[in-house]
Each structure stands twice: as structure tokens, then as C-alpha cells.
N, C-alpha and C. Protein backbone atom coordinates (compact mmCIF):
# COMPACT_ATOMS: atom_id res chain seq x y z
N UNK A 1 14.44 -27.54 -1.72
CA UNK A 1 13.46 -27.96 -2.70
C UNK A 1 12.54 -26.78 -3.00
N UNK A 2 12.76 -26.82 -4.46
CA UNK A 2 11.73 -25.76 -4.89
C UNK A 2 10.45 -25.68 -4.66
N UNK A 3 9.65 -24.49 -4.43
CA UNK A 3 7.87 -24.97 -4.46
C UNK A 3 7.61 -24.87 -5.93
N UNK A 4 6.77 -25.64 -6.72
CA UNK A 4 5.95 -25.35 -7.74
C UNK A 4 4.56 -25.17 -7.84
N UNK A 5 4.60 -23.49 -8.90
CA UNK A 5 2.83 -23.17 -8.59
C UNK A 5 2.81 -23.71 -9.96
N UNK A 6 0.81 -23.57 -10.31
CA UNK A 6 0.68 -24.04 -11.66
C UNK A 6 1.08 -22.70 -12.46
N UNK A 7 1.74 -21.95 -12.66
CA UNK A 7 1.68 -20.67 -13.18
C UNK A 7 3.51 -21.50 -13.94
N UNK A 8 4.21 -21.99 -13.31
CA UNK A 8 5.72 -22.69 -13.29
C UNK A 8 5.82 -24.04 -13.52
N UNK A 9 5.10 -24.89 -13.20
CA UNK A 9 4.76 -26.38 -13.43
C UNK A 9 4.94 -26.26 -14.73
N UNK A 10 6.15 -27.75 -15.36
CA UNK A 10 5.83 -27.61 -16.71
C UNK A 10 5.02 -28.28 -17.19
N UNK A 11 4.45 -29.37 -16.75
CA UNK A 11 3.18 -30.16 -17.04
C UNK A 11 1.88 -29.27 -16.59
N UNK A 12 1.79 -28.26 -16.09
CA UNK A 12 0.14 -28.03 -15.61
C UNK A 12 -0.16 -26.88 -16.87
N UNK A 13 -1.17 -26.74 -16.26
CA UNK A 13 -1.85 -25.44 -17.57
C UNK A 13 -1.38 -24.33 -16.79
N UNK A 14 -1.47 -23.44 -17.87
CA UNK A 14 -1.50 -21.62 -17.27
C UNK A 14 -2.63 -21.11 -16.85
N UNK A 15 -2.64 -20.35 -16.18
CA UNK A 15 -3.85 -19.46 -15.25
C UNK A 15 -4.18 -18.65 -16.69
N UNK A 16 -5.17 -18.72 -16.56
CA UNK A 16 -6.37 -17.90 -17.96
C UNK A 16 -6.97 -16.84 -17.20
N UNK A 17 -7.07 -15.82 -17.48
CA UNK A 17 -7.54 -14.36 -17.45
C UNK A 17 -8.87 -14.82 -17.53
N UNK A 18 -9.98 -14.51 -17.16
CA UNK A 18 -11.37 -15.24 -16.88
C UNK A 18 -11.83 -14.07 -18.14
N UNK A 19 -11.70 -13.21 -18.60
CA UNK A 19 -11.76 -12.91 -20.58
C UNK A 19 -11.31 -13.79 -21.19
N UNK A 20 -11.50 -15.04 -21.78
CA UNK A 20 -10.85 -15.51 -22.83
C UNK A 20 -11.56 -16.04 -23.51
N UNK A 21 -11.60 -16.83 -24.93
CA UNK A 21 -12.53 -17.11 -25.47
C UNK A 21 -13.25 -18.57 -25.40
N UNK A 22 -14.09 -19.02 -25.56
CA UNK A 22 -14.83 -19.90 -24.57
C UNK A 22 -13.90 -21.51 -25.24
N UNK A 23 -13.21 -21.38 -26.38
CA UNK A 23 -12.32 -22.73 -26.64
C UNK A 23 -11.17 -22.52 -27.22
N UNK A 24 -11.33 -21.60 -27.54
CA UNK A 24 -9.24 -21.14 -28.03
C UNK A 24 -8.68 -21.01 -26.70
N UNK A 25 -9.62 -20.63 -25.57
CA UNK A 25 -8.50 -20.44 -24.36
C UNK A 25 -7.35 -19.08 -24.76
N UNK A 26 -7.94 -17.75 -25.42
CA UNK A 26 -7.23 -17.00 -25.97
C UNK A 26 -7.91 -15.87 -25.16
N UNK A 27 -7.02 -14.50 -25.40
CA UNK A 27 -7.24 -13.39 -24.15
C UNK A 27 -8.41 -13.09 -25.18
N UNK A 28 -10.09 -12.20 -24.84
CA UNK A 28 -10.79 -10.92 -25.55
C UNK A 28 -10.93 -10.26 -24.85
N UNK A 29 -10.43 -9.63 -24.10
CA UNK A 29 -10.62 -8.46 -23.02
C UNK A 29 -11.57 -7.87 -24.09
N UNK A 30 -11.05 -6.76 -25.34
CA UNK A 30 -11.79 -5.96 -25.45
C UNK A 30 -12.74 -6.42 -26.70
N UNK A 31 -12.35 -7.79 -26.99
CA UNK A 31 -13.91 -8.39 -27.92
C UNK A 31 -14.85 -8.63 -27.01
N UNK A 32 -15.37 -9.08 -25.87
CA UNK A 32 -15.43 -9.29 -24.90
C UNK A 32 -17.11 -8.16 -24.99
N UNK A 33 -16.88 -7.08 -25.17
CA UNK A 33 -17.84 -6.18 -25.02
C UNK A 33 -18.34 -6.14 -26.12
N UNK A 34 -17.99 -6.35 -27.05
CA UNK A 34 -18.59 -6.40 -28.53
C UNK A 34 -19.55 -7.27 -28.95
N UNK A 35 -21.13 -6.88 -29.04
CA UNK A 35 -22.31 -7.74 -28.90
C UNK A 35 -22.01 -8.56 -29.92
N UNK A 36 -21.54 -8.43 -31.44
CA UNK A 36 -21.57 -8.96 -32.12
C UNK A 36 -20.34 -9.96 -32.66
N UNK A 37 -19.57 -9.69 -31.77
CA UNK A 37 -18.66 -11.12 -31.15
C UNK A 37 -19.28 -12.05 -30.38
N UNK A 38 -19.96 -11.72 -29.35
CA UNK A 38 -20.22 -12.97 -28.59
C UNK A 38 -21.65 -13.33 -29.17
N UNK A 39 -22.26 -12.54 -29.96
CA UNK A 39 -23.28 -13.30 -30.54
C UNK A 39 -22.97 -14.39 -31.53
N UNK A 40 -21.86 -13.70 -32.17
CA UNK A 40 -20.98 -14.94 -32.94
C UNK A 40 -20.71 -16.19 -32.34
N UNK A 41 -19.80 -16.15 -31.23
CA UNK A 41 -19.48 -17.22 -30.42
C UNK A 41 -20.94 -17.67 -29.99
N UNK A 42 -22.07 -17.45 -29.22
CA UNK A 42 -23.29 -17.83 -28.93
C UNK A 42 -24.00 -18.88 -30.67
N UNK A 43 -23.70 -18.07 -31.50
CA UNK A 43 -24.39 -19.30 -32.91
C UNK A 43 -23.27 -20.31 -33.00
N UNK A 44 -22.37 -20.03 -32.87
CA UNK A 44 -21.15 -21.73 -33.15
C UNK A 44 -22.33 -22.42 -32.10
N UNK A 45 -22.28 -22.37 -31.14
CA UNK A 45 -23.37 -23.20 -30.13
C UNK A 45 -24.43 -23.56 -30.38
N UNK A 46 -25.29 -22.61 -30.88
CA UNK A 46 -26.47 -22.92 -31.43
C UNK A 46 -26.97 -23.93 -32.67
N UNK A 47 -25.78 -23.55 -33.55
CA UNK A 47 -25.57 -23.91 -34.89
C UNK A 47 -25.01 -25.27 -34.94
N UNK A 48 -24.67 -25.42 -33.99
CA UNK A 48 -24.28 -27.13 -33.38
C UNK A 48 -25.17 -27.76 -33.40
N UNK A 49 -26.03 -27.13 -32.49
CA UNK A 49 -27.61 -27.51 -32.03
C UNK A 49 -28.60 -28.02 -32.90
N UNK A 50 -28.39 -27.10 -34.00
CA UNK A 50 -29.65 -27.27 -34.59
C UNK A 50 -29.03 -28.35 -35.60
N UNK A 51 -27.84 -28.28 -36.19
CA UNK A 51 -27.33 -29.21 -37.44
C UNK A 51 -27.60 -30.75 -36.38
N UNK A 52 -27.38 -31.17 -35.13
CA UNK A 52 -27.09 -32.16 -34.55
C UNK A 52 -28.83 -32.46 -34.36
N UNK A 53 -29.46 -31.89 -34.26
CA UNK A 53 -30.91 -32.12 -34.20
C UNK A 53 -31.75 -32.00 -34.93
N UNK A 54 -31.46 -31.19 -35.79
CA UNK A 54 -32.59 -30.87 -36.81
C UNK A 54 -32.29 -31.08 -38.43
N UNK A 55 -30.91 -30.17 -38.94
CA UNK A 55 -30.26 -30.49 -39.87
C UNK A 55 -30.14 -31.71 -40.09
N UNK A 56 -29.27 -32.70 -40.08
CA UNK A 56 -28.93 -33.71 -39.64
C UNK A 56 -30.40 -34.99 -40.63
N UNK A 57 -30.76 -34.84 -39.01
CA UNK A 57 -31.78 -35.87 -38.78
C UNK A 57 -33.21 -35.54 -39.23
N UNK A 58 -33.22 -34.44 -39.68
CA UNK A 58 -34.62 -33.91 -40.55
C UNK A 58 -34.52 -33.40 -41.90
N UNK A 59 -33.02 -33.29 -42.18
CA UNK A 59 -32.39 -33.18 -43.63
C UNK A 59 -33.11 -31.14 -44.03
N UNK A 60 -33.01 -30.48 -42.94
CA UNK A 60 -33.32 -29.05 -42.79
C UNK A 60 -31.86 -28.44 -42.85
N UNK A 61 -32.11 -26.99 -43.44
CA UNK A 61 -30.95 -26.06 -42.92
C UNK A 61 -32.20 -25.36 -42.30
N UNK A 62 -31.23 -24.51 -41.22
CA UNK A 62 -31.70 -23.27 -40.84
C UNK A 62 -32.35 -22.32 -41.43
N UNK A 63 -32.82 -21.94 -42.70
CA UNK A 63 -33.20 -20.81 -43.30
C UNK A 63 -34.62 -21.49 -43.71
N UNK A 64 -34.34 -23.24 -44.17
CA UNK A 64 -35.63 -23.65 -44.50
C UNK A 64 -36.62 -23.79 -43.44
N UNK A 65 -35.59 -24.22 -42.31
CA UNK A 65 -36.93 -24.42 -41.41
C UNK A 65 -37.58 -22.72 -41.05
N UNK A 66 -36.92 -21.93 -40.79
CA UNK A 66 -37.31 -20.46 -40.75
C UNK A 66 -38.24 -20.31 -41.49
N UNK A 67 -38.15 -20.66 -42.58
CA UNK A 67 -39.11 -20.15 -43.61
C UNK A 67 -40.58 -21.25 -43.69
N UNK A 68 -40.16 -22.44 -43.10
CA UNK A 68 -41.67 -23.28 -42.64
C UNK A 68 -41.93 -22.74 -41.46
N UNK A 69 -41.50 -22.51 -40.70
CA UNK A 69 -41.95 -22.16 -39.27
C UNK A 69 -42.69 -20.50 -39.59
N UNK A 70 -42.35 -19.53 -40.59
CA UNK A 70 -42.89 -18.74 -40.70
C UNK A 70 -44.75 -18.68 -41.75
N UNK A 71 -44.40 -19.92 -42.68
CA UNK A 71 -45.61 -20.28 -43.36
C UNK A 71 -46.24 -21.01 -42.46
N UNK A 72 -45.57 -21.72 -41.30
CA UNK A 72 -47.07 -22.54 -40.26
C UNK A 72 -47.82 -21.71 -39.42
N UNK A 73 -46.69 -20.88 -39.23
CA UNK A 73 -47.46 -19.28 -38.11
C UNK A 73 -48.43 -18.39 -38.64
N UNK A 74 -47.71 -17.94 -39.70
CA UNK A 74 -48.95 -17.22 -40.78
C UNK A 74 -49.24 -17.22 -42.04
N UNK A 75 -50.35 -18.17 -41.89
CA UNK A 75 -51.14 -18.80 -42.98
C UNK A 75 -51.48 -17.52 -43.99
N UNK A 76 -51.30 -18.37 -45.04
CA UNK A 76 -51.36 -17.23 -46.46
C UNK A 76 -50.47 -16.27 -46.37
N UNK A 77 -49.09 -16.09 -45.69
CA UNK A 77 -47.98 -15.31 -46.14
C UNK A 77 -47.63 -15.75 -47.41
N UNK A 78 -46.96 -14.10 -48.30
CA UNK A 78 -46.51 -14.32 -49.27
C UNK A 78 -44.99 -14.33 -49.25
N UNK A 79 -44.66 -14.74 -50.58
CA UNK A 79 -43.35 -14.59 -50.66
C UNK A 79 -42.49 -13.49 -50.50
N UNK A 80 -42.96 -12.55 -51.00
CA UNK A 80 -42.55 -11.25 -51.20
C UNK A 80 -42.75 -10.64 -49.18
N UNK A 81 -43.37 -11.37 -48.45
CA UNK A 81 -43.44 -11.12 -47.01
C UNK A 81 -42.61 -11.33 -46.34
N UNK A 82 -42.15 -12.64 -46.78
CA UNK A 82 -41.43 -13.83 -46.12
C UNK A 82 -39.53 -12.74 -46.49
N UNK A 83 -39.36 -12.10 -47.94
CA UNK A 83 -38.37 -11.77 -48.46
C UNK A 83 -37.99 -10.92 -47.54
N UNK A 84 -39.09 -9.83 -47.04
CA UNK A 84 -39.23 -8.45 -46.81
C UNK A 84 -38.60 -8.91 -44.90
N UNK A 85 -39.55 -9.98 -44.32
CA UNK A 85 -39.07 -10.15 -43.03
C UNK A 85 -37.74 -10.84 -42.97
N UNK A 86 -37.04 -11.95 -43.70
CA UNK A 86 -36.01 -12.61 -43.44
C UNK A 86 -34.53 -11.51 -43.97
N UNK A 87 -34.84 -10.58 -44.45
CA UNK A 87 -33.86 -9.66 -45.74
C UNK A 87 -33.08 -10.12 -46.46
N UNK A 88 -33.70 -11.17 -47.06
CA UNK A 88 -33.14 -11.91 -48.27
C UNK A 88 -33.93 -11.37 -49.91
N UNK A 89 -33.55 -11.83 -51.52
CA UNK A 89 -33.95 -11.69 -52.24
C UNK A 89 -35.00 -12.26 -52.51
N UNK A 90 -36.15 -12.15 -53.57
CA UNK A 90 -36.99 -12.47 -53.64
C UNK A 90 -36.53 -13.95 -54.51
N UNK A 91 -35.49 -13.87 -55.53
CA UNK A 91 -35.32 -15.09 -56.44
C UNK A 91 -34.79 -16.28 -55.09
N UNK A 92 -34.04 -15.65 -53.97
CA UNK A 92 -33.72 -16.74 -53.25
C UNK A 92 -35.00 -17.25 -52.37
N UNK A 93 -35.62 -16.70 -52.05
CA UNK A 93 -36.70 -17.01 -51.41
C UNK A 93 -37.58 -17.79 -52.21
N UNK A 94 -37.53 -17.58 -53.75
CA UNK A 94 -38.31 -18.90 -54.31
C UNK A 94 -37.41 -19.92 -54.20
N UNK A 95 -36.37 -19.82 -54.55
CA UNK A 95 -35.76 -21.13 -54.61
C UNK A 95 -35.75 -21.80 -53.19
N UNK A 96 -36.33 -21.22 -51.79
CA UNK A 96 -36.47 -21.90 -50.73
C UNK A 96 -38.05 -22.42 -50.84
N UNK A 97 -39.04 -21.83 -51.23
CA UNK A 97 -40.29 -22.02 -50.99
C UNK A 97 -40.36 -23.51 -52.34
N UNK A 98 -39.27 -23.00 -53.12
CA UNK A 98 -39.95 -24.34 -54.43
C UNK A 98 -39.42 -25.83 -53.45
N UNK A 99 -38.04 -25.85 -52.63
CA UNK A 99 -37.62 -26.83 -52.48
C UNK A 99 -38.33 -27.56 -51.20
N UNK A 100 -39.15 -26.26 -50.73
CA UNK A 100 -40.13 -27.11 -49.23
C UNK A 100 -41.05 -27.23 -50.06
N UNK A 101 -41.65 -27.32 -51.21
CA UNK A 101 -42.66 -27.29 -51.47
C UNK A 101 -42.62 -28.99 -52.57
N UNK A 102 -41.29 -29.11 -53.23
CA UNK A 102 -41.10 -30.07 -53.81
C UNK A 102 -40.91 -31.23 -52.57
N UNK A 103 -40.82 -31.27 -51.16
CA UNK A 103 -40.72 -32.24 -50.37
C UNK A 103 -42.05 -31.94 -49.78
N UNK A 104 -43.43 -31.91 -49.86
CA UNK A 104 -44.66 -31.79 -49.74
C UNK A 104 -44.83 -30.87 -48.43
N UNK A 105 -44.31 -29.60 -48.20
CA UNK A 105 -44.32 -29.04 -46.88
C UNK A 105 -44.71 -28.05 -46.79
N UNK A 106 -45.12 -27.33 -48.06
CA UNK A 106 -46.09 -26.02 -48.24
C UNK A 106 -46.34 -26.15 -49.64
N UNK A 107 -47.88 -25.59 -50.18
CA UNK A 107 -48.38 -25.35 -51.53
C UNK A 107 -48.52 -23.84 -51.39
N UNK A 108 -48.47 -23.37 -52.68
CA UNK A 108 -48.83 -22.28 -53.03
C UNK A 108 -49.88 -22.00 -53.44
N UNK A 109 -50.83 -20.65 -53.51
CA UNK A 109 -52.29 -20.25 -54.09
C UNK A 109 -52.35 -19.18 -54.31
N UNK A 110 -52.77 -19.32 -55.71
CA UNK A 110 -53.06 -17.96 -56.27
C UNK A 110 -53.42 -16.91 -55.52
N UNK A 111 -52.85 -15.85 -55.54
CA UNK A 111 -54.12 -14.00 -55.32
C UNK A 111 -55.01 -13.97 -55.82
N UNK A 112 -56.05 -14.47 -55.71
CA UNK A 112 -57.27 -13.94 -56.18
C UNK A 112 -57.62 -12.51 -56.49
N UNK A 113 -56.79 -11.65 -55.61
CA UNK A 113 -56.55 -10.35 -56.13
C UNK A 113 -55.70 -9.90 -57.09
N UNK A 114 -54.17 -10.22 -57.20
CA UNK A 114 -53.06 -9.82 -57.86
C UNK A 114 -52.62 -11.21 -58.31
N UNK A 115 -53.15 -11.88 -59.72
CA UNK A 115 -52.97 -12.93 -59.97
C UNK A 115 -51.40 -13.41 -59.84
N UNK A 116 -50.49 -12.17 -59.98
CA UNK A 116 -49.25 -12.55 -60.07
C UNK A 116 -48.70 -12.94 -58.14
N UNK A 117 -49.50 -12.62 -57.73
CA UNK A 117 -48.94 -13.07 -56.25
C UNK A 117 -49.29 -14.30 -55.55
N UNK A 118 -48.70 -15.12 -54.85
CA UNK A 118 -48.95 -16.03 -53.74
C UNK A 118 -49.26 -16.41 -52.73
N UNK A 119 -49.96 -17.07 -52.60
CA UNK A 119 -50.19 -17.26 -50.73
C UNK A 119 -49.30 -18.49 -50.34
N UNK A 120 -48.52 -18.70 -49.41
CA UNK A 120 -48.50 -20.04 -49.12
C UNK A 120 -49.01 -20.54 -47.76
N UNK A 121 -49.00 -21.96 -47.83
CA UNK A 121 -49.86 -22.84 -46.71
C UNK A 121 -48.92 -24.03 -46.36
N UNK A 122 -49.32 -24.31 -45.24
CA UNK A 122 -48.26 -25.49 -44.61
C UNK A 122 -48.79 -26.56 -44.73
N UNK A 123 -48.83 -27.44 -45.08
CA UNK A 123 -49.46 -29.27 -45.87
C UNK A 123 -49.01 -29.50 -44.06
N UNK A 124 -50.25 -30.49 -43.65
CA UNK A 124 -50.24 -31.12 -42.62
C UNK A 124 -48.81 -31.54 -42.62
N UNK A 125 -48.11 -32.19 -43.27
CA UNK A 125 -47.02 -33.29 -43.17
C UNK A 125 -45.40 -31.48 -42.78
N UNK A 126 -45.50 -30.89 -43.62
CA UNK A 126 -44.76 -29.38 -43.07
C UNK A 126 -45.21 -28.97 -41.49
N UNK A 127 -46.16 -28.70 -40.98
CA UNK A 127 -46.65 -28.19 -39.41
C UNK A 127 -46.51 -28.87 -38.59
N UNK A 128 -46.55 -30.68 -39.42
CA UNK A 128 -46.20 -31.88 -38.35
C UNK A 128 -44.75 -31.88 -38.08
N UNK A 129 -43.75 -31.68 -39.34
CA UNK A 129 -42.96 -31.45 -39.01
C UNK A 129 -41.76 -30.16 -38.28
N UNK A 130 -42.90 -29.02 -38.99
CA UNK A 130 -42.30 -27.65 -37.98
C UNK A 130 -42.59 -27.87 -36.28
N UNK A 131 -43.48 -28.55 -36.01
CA UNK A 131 -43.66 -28.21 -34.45
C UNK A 131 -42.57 -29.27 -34.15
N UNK A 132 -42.71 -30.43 -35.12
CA UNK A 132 -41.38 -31.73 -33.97
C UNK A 132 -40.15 -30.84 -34.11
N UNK A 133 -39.43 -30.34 -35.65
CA UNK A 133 -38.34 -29.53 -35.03
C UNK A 133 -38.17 -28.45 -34.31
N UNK A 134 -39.18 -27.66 -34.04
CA UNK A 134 -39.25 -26.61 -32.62
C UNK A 134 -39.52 -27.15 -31.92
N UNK A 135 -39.88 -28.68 -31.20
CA UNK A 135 -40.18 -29.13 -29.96
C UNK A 135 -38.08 -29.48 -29.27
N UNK A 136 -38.17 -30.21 -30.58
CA UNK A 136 -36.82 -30.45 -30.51
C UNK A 136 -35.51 -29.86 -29.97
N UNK A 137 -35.68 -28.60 -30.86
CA UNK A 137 -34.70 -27.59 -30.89
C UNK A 137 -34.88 -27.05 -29.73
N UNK A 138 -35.97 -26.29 -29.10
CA UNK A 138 -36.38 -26.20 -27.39
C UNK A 138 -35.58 -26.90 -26.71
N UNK A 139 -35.97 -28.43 -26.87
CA UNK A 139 -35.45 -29.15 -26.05
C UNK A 139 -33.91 -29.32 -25.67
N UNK A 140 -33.47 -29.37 -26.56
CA UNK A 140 -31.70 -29.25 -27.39
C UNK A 140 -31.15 -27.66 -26.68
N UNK A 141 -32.02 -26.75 -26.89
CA UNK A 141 -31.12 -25.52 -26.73
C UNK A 141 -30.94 -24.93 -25.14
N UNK A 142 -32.22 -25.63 -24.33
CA UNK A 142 -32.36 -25.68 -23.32
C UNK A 142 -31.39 -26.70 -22.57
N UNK A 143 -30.99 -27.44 -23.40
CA UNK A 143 -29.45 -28.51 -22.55
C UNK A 143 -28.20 -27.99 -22.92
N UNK A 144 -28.28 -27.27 -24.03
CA UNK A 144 -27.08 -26.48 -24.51
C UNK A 144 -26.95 -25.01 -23.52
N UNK A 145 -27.99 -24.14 -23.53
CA UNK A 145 -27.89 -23.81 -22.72
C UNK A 145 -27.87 -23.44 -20.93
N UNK A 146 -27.35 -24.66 -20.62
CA UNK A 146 -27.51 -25.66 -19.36
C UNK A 146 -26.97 -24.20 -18.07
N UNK A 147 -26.16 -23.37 -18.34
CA UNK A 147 -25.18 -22.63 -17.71
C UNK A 147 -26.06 -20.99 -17.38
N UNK A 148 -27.05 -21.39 -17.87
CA UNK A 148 -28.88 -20.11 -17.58
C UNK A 148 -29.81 -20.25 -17.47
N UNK A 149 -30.44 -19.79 -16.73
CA UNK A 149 -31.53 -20.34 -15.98
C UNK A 149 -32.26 -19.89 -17.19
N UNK A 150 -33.29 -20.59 -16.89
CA UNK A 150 -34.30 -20.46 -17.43
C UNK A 150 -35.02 -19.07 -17.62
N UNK A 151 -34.74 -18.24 -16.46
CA UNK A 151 -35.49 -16.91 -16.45
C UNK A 151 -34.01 -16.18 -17.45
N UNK A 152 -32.80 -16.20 -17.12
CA UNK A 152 -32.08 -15.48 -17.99
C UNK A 152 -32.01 -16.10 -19.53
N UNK A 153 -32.50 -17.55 -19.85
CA UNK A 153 -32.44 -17.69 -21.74
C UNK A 153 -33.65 -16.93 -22.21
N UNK A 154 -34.68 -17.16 -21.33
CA UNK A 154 -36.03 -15.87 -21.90
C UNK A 154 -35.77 -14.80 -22.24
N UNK A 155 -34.80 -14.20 -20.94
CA UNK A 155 -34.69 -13.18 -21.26
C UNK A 155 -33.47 -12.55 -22.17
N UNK A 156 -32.57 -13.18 -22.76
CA UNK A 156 -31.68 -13.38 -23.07
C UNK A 156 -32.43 -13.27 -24.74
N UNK A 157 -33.23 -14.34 -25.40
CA UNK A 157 -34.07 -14.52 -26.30
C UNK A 157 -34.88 -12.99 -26.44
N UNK A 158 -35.28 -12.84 -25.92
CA UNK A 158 -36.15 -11.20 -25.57
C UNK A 158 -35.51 -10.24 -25.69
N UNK A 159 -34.24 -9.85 -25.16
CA UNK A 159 -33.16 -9.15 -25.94
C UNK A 159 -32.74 -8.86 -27.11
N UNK A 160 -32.50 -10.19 -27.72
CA UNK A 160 -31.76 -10.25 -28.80
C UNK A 160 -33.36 -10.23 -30.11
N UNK A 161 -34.43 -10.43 -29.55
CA UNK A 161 -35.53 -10.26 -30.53
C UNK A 161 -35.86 -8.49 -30.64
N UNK A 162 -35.41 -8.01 -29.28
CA UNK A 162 -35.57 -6.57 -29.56
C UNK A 162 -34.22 -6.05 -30.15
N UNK A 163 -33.34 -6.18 -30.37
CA UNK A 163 -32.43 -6.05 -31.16
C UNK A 163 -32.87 -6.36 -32.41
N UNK A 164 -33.05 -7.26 -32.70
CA UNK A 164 -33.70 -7.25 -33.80
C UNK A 164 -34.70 -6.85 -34.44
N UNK A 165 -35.12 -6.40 -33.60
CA UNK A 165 -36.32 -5.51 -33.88
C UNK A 165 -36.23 -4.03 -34.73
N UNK A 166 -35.24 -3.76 -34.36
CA UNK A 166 -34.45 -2.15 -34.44
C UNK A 166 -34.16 -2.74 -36.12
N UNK A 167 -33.90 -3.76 -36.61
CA UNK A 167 -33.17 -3.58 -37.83
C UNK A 167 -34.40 -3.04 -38.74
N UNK A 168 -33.77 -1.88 -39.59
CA UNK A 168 -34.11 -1.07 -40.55
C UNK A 168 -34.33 0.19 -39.95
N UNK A 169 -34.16 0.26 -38.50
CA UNK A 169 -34.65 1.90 -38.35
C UNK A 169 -33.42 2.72 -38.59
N UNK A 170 -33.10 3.78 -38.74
CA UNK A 170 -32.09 4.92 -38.65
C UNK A 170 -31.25 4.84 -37.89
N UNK A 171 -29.83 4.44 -38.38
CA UNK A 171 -29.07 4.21 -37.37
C UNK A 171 -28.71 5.57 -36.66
N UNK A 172 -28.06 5.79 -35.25
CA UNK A 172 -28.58 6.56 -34.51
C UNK A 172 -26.55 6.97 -34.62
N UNK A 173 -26.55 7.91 -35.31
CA UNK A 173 -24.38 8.02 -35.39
C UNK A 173 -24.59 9.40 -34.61
């Protein structure tokens, strides 16, 4: 009588190379090192997260709430601020500020200096709702990310904000 390992079993699974990708079950040895692969794979996760919590059930995408969460933080940002930090266009960035603004979640106000410019402000009912979906999303990303401690998603978050930080300087070839 033969022995059978799971490597030969025709019912069992195959032994996976502990590189593989976290649901294809496929080899990345050398994607694997590539930040901007697994940052990829890291937003399918995230992007779960937020559509299942926030999207969803608060009728948000991701870019809108970004862009309330950036008018509740700093009061009287302009548009042209908001363009400059997210690196999007300025025509798309109205068309985000008109559509939070047509669901009562920020007004706009004149420059008193440069009549042609804007301030915007977060309407109680926008800040009430930016903090429940960042309480939320906290809550959510912290069960999603169940598999790191707490001291490595900080720091993990802290990383990837200084990475981001770098965008626009001289790339370094």
C-alpha cells in the first residue's frame, strides 16, 4: 500500500509557496517586492471596506468623502486647494464640491479678496456625517485589518502617508 502525501492526493490541495497571491493562490515571488503591487492588493481590501460601510450605506464614493473630510478639517479651503492636494482637475473638483453641496454637506463663500474664488464650509449635517463615516471606517478597517497589531497598522498608515508625501518632489533616477 501506497503512502499518500498532500503534494499526490488527488482530492487534497497543493502545497503553495508562502509567495502567492493572497486569493488567486498564484506564485509572486518577484511581485511580491513591488510596493505598488501589494499596495494594490492592500486597496481591493480596503475598497471592500469602505463600499460595505460607507459607500453603500451612506450613498459616498471615496473621493467624495475625501473631499468632505478635507472641507471639515480645514475650514475655508478652496477649491483650487482641495485640486492642488488630491491631483485632480479643477472642473472635476467642482463637479465633486457641486454634488456635496447639492446634498446639503458644504456651502460655498465668496473671497472677499479675489471675488472669483471660494471658500468652502462643512453644514453641520456634512461634519455630522464626516466624523460617523471616519468613526466607521476606523472601526471596519481595524477588523479588516485583524492580522496587525495595532502598533504595525499605525505604523503601516505612517509609511504609506510618508510616501505620499514625496509625491511631486524630483524623482531621484
Amino acid at each position: 500500500m501506497a503512502l499518500t502525501t498532500a503534494a499526490t492526493a488527488p482530492d487534497s490541495r497543493r502545497r503553495v509557496p508562502a509567495a502567492t497571491t493572497p486569493a488567486g493562490r498564484l506564485a509572486e515571488n518577484l511581485l511580491q517586492r513591488l510596493l505598488g503591487y501589494q499596495m494594490a492588493q492592500a486597496t481591493i481590501v480596503t475598497q471592500a471596506v469602505f463600499e460595505r460601510c460607507v459607500g453603500g450605506p451612506l450613498g459616498m464614493r471615496p473621493v467624495e468623502y475625501t473631499v468632505l473630510m478635507l472641507v471639515t478639517e480645514n475650514r475655508g479651503v478652496s477649491p483650487a486647494q482641495l485640486s492642488r492636494a488630491l491631483a485632480v482637475t479643477r472642473p472635476n473638483m467642482t463637479l465633486w464640491v457641486d454634488k456635496l453641496e447639492a446634498r446639503g454637506l458644504v456651502t460655498r463663500e465668496k473671497n472677499a479678496v479675489d471675488r472669483r474664488g471660494q471658500h468652502l464650509h462643512a453644514t453641520r449635517k456634512g461634519a455630522a456625517l464626516a466624523a460617523k463615516a471616519t468613526q466607521t471606517l476606523l472601526d471596519a478597517e481595524r477588523s479588516a485589518c485583524a492580522t496587525l497589531s495595532e502598533a504595525e497598522r499605525l505604523m503601516l498608515a505612517e509609511l504609506l502617508h510618508k510616501l505620499a508625501s514625496t509625491r511631486g518632489a524630483a524623482p531621484a533616477v
